[in-house]
N, C-alpha and C. Protein backbone atom coordinates (compact mmCIF):
# COMPACT_ATOMS: atom_id res chain seq x y z
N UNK A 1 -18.00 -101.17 -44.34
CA UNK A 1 -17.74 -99.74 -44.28
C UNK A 1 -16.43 -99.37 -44.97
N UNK A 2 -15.16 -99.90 -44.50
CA UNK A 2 -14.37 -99.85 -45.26
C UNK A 2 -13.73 -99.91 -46.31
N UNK A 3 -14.48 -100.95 -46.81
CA UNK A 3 -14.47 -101.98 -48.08
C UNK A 3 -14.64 -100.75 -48.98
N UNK A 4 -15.93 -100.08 -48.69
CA UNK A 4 -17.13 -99.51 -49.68
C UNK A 4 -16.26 -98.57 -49.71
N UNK A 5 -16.03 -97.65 -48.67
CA UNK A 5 -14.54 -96.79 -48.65
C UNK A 5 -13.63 -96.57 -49.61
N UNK A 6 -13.39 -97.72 -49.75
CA UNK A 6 -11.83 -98.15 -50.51
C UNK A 6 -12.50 -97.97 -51.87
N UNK A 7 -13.54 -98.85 -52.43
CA UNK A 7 -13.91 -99.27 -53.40
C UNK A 7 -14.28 -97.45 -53.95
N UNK A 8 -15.28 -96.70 -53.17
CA UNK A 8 -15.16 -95.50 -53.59
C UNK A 8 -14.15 -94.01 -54.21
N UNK A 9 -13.09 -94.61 -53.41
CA UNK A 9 -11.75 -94.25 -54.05
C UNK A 9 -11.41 -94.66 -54.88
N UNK A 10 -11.89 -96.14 -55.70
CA UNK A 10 -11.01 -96.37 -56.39
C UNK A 10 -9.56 -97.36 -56.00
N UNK A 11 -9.35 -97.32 -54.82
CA UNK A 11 -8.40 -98.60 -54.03
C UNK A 11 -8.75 -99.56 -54.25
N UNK A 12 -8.17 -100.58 -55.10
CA UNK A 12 -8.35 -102.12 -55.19
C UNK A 12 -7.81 -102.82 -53.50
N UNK A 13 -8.80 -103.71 -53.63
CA UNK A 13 -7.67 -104.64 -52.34
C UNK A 13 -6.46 -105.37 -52.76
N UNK A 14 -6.30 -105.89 -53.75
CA UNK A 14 -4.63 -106.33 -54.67
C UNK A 14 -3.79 -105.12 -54.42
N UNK A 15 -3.88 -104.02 -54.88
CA UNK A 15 -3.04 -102.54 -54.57
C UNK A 15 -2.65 -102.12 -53.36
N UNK A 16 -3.78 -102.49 -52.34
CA UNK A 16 -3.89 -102.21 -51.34
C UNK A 16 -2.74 -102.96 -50.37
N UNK A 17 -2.94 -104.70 -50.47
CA UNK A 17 -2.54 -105.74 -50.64
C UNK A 17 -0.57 -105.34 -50.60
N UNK A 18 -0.61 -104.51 -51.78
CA UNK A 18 0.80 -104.88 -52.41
C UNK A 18 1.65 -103.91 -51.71
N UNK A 19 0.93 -102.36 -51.12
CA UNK A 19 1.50 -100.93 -50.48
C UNK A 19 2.00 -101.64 -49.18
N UNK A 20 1.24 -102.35 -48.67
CA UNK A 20 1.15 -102.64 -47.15
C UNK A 20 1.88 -103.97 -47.18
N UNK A 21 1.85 -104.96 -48.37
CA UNK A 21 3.24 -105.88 -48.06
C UNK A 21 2.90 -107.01 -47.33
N UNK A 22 1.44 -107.00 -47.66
CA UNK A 22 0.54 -108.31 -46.80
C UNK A 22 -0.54 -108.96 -47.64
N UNK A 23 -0.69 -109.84 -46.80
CA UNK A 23 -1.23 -111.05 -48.44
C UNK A 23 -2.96 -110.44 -48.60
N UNK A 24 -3.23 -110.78 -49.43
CA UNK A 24 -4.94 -109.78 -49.57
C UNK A 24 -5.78 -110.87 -48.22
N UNK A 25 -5.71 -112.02 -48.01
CA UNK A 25 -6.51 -112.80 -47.35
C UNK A 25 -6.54 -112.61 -46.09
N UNK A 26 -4.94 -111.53 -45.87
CA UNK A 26 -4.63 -110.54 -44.12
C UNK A 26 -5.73 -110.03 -43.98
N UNK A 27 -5.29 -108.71 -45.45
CA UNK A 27 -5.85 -107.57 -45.69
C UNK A 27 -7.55 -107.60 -45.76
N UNK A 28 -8.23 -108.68 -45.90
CA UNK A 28 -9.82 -109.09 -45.81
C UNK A 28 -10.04 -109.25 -44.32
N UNK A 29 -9.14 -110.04 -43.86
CA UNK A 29 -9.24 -110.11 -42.42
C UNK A 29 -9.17 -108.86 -41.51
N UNK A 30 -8.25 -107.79 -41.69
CA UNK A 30 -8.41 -106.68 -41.41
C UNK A 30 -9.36 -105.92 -41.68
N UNK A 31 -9.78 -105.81 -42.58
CA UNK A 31 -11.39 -105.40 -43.14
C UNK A 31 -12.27 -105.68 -41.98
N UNK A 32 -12.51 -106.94 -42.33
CA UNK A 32 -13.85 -107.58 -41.73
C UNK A 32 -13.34 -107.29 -39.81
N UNK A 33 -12.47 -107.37 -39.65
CA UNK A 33 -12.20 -107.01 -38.17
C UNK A 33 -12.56 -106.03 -37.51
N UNK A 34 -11.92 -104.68 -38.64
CA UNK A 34 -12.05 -103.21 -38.42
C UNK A 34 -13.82 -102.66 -38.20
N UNK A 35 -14.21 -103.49 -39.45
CA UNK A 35 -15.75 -103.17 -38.94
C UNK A 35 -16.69 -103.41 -38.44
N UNK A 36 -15.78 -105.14 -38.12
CA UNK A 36 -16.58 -104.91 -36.25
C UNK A 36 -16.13 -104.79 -35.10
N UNK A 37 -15.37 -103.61 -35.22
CA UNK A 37 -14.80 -103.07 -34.20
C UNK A 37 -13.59 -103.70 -33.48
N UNK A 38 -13.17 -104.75 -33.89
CA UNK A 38 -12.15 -105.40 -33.16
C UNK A 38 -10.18 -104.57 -33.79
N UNK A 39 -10.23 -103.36 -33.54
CA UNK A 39 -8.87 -102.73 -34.07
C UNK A 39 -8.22 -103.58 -33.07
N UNK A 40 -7.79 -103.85 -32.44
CA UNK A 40 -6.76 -104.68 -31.51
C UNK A 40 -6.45 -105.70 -32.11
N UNK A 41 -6.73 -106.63 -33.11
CA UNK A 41 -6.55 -107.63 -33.29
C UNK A 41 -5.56 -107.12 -34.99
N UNK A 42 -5.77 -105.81 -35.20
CA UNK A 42 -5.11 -105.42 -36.49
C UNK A 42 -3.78 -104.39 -36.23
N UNK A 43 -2.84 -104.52 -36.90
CA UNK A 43 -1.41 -103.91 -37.02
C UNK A 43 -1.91 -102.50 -36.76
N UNK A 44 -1.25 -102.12 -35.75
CA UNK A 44 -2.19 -100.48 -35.48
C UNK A 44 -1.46 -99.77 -36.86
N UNK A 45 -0.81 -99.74 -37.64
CA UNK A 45 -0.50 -99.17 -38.71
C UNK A 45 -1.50 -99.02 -39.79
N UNK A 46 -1.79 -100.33 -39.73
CA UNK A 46 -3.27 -100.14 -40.72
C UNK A 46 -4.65 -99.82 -40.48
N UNK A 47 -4.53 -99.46 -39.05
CA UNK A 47 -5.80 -99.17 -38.20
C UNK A 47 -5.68 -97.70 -38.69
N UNK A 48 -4.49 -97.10 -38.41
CA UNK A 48 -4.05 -95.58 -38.61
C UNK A 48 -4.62 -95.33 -40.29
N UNK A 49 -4.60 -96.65 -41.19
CA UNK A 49 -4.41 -96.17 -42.74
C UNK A 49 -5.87 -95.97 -42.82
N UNK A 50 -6.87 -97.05 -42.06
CA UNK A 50 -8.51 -97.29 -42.15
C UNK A 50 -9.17 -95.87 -41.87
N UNK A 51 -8.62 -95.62 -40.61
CA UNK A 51 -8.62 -94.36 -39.61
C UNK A 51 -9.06 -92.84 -40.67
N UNK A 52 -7.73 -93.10 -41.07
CA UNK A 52 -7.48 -91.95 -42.07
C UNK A 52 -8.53 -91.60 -43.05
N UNK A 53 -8.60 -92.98 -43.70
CA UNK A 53 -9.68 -93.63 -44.90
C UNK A 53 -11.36 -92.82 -44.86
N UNK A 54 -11.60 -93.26 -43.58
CA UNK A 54 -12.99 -93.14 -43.48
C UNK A 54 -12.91 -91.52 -42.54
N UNK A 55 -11.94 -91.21 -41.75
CA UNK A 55 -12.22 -90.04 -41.57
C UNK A 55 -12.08 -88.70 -42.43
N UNK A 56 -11.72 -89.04 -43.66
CA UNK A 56 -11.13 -87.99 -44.35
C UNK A 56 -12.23 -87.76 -45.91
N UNK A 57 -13.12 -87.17 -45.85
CA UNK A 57 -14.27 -87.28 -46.70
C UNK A 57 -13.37 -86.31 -48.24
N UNK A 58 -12.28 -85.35 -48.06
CA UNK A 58 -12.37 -85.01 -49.59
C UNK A 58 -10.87 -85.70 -49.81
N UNK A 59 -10.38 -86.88 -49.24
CA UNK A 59 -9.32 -87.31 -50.08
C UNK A 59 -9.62 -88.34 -51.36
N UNK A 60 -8.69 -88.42 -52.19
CA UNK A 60 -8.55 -89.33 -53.47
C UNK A 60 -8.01 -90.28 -53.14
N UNK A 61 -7.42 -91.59 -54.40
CA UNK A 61 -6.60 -92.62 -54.30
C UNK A 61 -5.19 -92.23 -54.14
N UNK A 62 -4.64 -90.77 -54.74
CA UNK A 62 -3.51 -90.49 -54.64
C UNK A 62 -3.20 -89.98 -53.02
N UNK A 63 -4.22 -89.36 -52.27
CA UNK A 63 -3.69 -89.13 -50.97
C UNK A 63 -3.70 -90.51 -50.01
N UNK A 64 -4.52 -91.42 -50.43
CA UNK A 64 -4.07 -92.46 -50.00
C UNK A 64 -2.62 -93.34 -49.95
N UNK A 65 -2.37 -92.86 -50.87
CA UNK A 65 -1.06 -94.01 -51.69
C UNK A 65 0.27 -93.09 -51.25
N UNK A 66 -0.30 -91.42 -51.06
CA UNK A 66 0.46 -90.70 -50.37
C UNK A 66 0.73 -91.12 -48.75
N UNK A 67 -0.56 -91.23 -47.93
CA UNK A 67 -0.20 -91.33 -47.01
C UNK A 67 0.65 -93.07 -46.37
N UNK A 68 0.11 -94.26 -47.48
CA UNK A 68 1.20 -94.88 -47.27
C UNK A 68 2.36 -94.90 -47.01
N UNK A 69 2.90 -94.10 -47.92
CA UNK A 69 4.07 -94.02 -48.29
C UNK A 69 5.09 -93.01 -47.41
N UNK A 70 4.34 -92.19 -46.91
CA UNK A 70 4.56 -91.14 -45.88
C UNK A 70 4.79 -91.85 -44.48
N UNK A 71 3.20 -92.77 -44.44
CA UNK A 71 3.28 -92.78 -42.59
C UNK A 71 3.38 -94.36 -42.61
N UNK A 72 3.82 -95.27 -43.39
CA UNK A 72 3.48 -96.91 -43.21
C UNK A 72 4.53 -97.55 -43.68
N UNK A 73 5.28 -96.84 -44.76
CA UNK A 73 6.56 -97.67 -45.15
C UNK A 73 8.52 -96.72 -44.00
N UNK A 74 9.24 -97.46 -44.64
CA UNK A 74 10.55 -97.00 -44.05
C UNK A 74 11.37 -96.19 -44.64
N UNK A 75 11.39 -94.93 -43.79
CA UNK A 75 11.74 -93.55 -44.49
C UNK A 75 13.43 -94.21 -45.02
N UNK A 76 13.84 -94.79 -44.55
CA UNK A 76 15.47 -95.06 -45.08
C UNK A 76 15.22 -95.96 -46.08
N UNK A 77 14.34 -96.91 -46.41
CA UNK A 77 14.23 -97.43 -47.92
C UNK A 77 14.03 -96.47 -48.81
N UNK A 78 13.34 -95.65 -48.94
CA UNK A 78 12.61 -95.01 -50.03
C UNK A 78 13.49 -93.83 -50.26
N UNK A 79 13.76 -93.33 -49.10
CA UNK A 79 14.32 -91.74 -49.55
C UNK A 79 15.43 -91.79 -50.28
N UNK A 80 15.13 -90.30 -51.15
CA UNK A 80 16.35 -90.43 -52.48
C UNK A 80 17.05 -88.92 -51.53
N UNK A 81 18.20 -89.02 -52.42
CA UNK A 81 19.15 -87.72 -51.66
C UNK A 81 18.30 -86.43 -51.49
N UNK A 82 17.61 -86.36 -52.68
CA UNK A 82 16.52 -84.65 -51.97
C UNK A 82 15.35 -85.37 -50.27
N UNK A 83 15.46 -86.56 -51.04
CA UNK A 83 14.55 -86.39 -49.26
C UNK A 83 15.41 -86.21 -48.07
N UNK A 84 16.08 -87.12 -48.50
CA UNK A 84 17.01 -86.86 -47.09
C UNK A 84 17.61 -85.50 -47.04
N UNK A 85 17.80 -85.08 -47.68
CA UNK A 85 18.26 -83.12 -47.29
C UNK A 85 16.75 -82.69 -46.66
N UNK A 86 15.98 -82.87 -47.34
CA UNK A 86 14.43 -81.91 -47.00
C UNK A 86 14.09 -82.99 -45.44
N UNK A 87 14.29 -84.27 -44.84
CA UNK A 87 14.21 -84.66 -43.91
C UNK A 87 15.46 -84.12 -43.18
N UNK A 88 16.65 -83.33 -42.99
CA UNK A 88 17.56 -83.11 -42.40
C UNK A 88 17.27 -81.64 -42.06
N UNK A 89 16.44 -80.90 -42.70
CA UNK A 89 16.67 -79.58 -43.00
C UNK A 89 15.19 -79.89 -41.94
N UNK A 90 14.26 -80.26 -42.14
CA UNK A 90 13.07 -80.37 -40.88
C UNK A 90 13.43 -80.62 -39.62
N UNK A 91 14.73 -81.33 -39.86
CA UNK A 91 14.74 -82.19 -38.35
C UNK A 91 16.02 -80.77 -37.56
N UNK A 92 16.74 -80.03 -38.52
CA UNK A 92 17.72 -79.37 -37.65
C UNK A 92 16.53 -77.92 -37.39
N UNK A 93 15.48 -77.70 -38.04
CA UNK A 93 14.74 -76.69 -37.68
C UNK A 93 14.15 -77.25 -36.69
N UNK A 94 13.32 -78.07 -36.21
CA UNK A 94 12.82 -78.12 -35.13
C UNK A 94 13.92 -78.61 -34.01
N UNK A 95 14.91 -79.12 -34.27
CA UNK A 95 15.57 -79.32 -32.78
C UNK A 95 16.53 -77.85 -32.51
N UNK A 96 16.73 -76.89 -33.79
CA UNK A 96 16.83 -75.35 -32.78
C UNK A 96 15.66 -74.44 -32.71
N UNK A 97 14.46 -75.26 -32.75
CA UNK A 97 13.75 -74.21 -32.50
C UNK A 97 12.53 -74.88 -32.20
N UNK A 98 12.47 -76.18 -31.00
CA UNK A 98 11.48 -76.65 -30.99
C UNK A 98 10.19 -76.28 -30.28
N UNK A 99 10.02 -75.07 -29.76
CA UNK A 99 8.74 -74.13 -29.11
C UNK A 99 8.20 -73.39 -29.71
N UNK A 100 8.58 -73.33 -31.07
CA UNK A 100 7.83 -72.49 -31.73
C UNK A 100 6.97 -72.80 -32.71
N UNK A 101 6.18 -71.84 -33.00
CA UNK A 101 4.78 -72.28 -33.84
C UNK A 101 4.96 -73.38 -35.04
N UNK A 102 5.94 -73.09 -35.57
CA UNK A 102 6.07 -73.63 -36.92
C UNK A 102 6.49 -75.30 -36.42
N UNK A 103 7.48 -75.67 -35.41
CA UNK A 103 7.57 -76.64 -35.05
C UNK A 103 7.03 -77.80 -34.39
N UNK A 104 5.76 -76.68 -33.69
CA UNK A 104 4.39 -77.56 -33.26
C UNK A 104 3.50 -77.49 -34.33
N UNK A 105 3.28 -76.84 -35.07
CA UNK A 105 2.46 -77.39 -36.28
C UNK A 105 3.31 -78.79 -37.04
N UNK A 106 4.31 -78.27 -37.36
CA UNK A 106 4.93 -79.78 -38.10
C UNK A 106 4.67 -81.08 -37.14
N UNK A 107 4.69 -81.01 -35.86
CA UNK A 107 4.71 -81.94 -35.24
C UNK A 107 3.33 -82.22 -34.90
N UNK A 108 2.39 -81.20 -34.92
CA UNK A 108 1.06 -81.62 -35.60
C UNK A 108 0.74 -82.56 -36.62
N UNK A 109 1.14 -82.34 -37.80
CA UNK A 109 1.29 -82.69 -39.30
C UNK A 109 1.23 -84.02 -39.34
N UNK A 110 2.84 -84.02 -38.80
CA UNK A 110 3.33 -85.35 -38.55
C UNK A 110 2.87 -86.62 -38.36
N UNK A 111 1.81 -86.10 -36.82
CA UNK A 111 1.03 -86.91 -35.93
C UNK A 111 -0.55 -87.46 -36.70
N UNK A 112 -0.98 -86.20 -36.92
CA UNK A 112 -2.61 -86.08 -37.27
C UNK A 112 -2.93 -86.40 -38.54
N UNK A 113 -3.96 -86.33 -38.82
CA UNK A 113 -4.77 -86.57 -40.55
C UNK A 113 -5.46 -84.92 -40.92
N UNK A 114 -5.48 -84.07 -39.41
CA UNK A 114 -6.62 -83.17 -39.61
C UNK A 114 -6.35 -81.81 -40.23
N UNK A 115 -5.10 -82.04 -40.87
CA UNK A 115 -4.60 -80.85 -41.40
C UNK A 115 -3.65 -81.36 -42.75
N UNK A 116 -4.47 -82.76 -42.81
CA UNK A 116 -3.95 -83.10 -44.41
C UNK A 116 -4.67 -82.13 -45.57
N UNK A 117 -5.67 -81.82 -45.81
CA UNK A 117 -6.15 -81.25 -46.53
C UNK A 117 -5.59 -79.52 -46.72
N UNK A 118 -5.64 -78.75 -45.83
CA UNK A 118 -4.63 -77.61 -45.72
C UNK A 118 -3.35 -77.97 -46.05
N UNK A 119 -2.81 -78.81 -45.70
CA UNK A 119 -1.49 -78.92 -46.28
C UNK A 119 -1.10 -79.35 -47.89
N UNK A 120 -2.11 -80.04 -48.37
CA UNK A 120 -2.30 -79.94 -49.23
C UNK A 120 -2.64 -78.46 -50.65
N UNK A 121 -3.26 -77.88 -49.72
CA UNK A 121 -3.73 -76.66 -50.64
C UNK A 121 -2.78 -75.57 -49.86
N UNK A 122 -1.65 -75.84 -49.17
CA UNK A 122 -0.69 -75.03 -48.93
C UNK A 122 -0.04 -74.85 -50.30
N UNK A 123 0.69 -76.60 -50.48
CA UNK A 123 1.51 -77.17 -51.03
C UNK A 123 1.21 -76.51 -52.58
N UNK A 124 -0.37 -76.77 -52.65
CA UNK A 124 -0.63 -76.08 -53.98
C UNK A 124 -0.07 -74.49 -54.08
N UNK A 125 -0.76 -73.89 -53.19
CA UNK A 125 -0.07 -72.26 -53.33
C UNK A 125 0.91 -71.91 -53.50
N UNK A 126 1.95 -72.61 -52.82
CA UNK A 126 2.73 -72.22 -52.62
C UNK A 126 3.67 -71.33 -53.82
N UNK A 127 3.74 -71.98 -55.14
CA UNK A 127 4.36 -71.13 -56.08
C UNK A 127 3.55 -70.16 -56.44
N UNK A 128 2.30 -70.03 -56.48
CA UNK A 128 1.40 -69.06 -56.93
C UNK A 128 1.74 -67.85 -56.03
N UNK A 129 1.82 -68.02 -54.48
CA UNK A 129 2.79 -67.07 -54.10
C UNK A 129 3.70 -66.16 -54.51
N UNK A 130 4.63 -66.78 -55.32
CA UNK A 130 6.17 -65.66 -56.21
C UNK A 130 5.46 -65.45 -57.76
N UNK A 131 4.55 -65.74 -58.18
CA UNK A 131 4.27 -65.53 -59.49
C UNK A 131 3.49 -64.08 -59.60
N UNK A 132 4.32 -63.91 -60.83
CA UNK A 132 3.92 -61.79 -60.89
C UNK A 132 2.49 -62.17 -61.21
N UNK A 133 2.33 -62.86 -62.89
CA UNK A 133 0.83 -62.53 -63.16
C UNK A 133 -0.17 -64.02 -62.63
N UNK A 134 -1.21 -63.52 -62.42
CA UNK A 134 -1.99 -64.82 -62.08
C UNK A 134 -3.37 -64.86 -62.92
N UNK A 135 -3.47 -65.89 -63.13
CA UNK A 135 -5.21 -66.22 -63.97
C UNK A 135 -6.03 -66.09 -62.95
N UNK A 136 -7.80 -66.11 -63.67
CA UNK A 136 -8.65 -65.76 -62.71
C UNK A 136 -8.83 -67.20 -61.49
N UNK A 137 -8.36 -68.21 -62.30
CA UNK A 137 -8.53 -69.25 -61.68
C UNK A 137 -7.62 -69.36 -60.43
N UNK A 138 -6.25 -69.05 -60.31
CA UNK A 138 -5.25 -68.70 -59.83
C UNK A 138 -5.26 -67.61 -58.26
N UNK A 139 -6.15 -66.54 -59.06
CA UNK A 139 -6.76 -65.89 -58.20
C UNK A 139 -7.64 -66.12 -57.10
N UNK A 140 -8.59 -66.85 -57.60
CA UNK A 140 -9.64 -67.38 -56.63
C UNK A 140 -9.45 -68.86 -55.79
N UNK A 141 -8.26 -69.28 -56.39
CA UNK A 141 -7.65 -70.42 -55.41
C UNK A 141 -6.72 -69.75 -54.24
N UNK A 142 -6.19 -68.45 -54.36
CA UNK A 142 -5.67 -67.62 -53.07
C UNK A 142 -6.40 -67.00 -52.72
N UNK A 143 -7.48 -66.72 -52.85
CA UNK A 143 -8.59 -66.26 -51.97
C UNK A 143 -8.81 -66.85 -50.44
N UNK A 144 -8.95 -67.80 -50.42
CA UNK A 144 -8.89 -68.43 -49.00
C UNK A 144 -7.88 -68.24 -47.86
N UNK A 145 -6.79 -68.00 -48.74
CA UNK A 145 -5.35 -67.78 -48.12
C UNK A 145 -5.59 -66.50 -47.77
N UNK A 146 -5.46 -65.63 -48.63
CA UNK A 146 -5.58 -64.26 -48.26
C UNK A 146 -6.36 -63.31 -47.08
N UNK A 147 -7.96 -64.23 -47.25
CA UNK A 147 -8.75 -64.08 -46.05
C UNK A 147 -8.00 -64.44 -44.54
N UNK A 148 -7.23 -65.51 -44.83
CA UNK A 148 -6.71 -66.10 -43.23
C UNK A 148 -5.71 -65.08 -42.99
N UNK A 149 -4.72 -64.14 -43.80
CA UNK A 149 -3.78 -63.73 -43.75
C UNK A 149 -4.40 -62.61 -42.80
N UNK A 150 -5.82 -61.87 -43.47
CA UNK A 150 -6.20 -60.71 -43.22
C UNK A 150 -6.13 -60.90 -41.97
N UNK A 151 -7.77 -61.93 -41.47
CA UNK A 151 -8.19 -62.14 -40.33
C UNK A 151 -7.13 -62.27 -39.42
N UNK A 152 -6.09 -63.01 -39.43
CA UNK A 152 -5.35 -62.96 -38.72
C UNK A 152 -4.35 -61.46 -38.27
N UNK A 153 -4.09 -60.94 -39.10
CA UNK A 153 -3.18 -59.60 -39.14
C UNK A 153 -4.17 -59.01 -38.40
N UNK A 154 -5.22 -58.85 -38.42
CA UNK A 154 -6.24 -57.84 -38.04
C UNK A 154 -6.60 -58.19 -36.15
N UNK A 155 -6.41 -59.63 -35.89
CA UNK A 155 -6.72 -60.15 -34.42
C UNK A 155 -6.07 -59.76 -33.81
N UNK A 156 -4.58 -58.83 -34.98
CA UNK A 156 -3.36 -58.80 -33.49
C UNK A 156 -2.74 -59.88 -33.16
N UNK A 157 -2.84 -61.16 -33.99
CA UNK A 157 -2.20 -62.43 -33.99
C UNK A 157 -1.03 -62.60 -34.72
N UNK A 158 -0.41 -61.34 -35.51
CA UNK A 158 0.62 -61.82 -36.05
C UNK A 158 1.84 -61.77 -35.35
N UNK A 159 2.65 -62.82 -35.99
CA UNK A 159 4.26 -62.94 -35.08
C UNK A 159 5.29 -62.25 -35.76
């Protein structure tokens, strides 16, 4: 199941192998474990990466290699000085303001897989947002947004 997974993305097991920092003959063993059900016997880290894998039907190889890198390696190896400002600037917003919406969604985020895809097509919008003119293509990728904005304004849900 997994295998086929991987292989459908496009994930080699050598690549795979090399993100996670474990020898491929682990990484087979984890395989063959995961799909028969034995997660206990595998690094719950990579149970979380399998997890992700097979629950997440419109990701690519790049949200994979994203979410490595995000939820499996060590934020103090990797981060360059903009991360660490953009990790300082998250962490002083939610500790003055940790009851509020925006801070339980991040801490949603954080936790879950189930709002990788929205966050993703946030991430996309987001400049299309401040831009005066937009293409038709442009247009109809904020369409979705716009609907949630309405629906919502309209429930009496806005803050």
């Amino acid at each position: 199941m997994i295998r086929e997974r991987l292989h459908e993305l496009d994930v080699k097991i050598t690549e795979l192998s090399d993100y996670l920092q474990i020898s491929r003959t682990t990484l087979y063993k984890f395989i063959e474990d995961y799909d028969a059900g034995k997660k206990k016997s595998i690094n719950p880290k990579v149970v979380s990466l399998f997890d992700y894998v097979l629950d997440n039907d419109l990701i690519d190889k790049k949200n994979v290699i994203n979410y490595i890198l995000s939820n499996l390696t060590n934020v103090d190896d990797l981060a360059s000085a903009e991360d660490t400002n953009t990790i300082e600037t998250i962490k002083n917003y939610v500790s003055k303001n940790p009851k509020s919406e925006k801070a339980k969604f991040m801490y949603e985020c954080a936790t879950k897989t189930s709002y990788d895809t929205l966050i993703h097509y946030a991430v996309a919008i987001t400049p299309l947002l401040s831009k005066k003119r937009l293409s038709k293509e442009e247009k109809d990728m904020l369409k979705p947004y716009f609907e949630i904005i309405d629906l919502y304004t309209k429930g009496g849900n806005n803050q």
